[in-house]
N, C-alpha and C. Protein backbone atom coordinates (compact mmCIF):
# COMPACT_ATOMS: atom_id res chain seq x y z
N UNK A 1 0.85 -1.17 0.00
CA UNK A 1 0.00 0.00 0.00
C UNK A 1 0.90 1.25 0.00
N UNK A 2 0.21 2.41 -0.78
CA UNK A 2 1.47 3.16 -0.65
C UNK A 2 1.28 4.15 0.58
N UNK A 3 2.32 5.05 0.40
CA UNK A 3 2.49 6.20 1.50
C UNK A 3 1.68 7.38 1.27
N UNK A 4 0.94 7.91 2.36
CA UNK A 4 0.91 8.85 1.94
C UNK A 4 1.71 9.85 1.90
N UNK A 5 1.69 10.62 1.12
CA UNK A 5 2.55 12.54 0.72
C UNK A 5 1.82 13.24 1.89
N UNK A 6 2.72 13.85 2.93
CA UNK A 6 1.99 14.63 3.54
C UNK A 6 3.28 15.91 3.66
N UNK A 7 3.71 16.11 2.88
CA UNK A 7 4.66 17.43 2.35
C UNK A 7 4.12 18.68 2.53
N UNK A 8 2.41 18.42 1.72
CA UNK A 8 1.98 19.59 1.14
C UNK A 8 1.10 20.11 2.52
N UNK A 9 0.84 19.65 3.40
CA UNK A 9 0.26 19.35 4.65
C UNK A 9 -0.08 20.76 5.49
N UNK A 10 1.28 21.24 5.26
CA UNK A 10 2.09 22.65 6.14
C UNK A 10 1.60 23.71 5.50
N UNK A 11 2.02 23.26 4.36
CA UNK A 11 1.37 25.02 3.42
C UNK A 11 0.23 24.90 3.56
N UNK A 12 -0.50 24.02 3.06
CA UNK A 12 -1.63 23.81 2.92
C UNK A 12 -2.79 24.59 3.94
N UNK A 13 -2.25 24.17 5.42
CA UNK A 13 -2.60 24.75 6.84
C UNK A 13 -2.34 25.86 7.28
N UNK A 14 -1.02 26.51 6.44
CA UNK A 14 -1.01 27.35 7.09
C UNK A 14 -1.45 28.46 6.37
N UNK A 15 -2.17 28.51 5.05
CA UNK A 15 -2.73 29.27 4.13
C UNK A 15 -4.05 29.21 4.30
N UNK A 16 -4.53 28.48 4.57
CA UNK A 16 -6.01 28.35 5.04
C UNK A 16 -5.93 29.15 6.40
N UNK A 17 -5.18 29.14 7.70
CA UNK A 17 -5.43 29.57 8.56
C UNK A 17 -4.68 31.84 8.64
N UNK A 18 -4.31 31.74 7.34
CA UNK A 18 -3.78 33.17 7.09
C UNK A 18 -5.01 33.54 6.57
N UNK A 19 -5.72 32.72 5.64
CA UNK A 19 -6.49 33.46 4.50
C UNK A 19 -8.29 33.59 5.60
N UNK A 20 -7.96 32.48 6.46
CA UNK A 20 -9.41 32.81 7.62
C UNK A 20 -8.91 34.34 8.20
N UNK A 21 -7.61 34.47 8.33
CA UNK A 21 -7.81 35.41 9.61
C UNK A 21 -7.58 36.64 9.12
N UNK A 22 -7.25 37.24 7.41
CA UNK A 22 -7.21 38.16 6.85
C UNK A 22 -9.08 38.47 6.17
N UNK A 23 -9.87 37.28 6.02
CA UNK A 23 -11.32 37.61 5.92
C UNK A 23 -12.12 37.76 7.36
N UNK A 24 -11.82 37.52 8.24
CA UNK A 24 -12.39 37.91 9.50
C UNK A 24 -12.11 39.27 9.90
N UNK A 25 -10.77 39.70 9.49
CA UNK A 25 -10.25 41.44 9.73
C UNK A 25 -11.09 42.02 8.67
N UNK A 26 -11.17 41.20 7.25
CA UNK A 26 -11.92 42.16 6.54
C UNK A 26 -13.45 42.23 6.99
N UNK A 27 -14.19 41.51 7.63
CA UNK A 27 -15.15 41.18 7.87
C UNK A 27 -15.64 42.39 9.41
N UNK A 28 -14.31 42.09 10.25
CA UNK A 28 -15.09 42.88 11.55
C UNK A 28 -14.66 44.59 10.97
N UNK A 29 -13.46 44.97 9.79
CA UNK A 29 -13.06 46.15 9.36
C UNK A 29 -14.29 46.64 8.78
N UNK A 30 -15.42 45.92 7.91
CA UNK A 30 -16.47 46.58 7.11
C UNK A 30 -17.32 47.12 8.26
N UNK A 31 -17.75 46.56 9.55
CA UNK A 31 -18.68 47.10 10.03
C UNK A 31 -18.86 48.28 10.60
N UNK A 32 -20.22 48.09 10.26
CA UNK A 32 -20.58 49.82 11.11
C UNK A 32 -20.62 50.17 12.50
N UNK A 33 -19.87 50.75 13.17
CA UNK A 33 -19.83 51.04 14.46
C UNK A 33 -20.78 52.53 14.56
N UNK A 34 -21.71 52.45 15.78
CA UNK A 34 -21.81 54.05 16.19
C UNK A 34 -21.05 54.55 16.86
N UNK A 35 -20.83 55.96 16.22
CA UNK A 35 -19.69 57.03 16.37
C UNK A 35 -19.83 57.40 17.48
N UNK A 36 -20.88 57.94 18.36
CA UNK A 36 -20.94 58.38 19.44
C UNK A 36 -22.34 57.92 19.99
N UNK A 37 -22.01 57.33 21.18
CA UNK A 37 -23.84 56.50 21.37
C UNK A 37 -24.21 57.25 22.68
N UNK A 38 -25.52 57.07 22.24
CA UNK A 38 -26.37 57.85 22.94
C UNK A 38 -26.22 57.65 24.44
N UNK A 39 -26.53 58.69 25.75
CA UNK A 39 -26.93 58.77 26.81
C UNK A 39 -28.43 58.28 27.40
N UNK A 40 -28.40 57.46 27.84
CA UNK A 40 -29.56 57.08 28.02
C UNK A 40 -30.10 57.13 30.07
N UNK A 41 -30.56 58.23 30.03
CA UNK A 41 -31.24 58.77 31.81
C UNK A 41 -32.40 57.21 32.36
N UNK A 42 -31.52 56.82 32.95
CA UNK A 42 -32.14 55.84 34.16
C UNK A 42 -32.70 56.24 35.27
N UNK A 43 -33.38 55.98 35.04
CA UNK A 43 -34.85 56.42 36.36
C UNK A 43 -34.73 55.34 37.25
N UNK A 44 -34.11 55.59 38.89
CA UNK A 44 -34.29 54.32 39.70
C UNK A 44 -35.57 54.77 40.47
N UNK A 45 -36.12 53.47 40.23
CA UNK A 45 -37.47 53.48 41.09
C UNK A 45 -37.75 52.22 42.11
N UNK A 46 -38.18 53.05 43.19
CA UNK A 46 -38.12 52.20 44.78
C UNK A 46 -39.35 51.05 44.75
N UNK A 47 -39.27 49.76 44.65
CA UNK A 47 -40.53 49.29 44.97
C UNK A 47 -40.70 48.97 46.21
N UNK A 48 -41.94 49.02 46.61
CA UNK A 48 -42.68 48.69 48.01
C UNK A 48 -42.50 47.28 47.98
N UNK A 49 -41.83 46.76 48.40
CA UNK A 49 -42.33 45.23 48.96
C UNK A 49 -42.47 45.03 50.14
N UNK A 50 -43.58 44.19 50.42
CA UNK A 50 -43.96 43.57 51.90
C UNK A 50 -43.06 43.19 52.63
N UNK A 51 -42.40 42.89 52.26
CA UNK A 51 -41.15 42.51 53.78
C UNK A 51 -40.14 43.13 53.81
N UNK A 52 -39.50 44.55 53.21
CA UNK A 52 -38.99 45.45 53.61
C UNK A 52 -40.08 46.35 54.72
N UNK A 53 -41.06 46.44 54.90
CA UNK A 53 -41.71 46.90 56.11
C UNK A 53 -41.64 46.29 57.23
N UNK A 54 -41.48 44.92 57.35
CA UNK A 54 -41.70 44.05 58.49
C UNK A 54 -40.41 44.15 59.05
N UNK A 55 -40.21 44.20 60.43
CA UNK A 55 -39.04 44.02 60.98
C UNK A 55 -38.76 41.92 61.18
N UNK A 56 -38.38 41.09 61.17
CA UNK A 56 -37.84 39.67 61.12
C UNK A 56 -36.95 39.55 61.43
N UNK A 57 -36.99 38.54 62.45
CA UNK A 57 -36.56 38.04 63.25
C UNK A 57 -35.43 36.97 63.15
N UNK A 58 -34.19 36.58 62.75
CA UNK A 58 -33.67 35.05 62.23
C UNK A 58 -33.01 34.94 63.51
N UNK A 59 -33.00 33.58 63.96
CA UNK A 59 -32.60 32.43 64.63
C UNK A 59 -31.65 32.31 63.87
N UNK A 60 -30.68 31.91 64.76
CA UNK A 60 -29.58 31.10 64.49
C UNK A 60 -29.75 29.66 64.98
N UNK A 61 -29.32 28.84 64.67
CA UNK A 61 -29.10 27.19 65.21
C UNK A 61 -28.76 27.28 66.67
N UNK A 62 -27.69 28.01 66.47
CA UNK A 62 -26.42 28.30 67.71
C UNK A 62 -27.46 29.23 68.88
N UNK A 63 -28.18 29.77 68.78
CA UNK A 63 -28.83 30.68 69.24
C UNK A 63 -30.13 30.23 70.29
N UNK A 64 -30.76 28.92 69.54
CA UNK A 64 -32.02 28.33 70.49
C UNK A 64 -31.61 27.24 71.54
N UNK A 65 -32.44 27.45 72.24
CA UNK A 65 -32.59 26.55 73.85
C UNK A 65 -31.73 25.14 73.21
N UNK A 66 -31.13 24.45 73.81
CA UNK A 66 -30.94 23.25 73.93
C UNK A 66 -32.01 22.42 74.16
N UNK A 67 -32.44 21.80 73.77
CA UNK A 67 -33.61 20.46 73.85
C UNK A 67 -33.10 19.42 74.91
């Protein structure tokens, strides 16, 4: 059976992996970026929830009667 040729192997790989990474520069180089982006005013708003009113109580383990 014969051998294979694996000579061409190197170029082969390493032209494929030049020619991906010169169309990916061309690819992220075409896009459109915005030039200056907008400000956008955040409104924080408080909600009421029920158990921020309640004062609660936590136990610790360490804390109750011995049984």
């Amino acid at each position: 059976m014969p051998q294979l040729d694996t000579s061409s192997w190197f170029i082969t790989a390493l032209s494929t992996a030049i020619t991906l990474f010169i169309m990916m520069q061309l690819k992220i180089s075409l896009h459109n970026f915005p030039q200056t982006p907008s400000i956008k005013s955040v409104k924080l708003t408080k909600s009421n929830n029920p158990w921020e009113l309640k004062w609660t109580k936590i136990y610790s383990p360490l804390s109750l009667s011995q049984q």
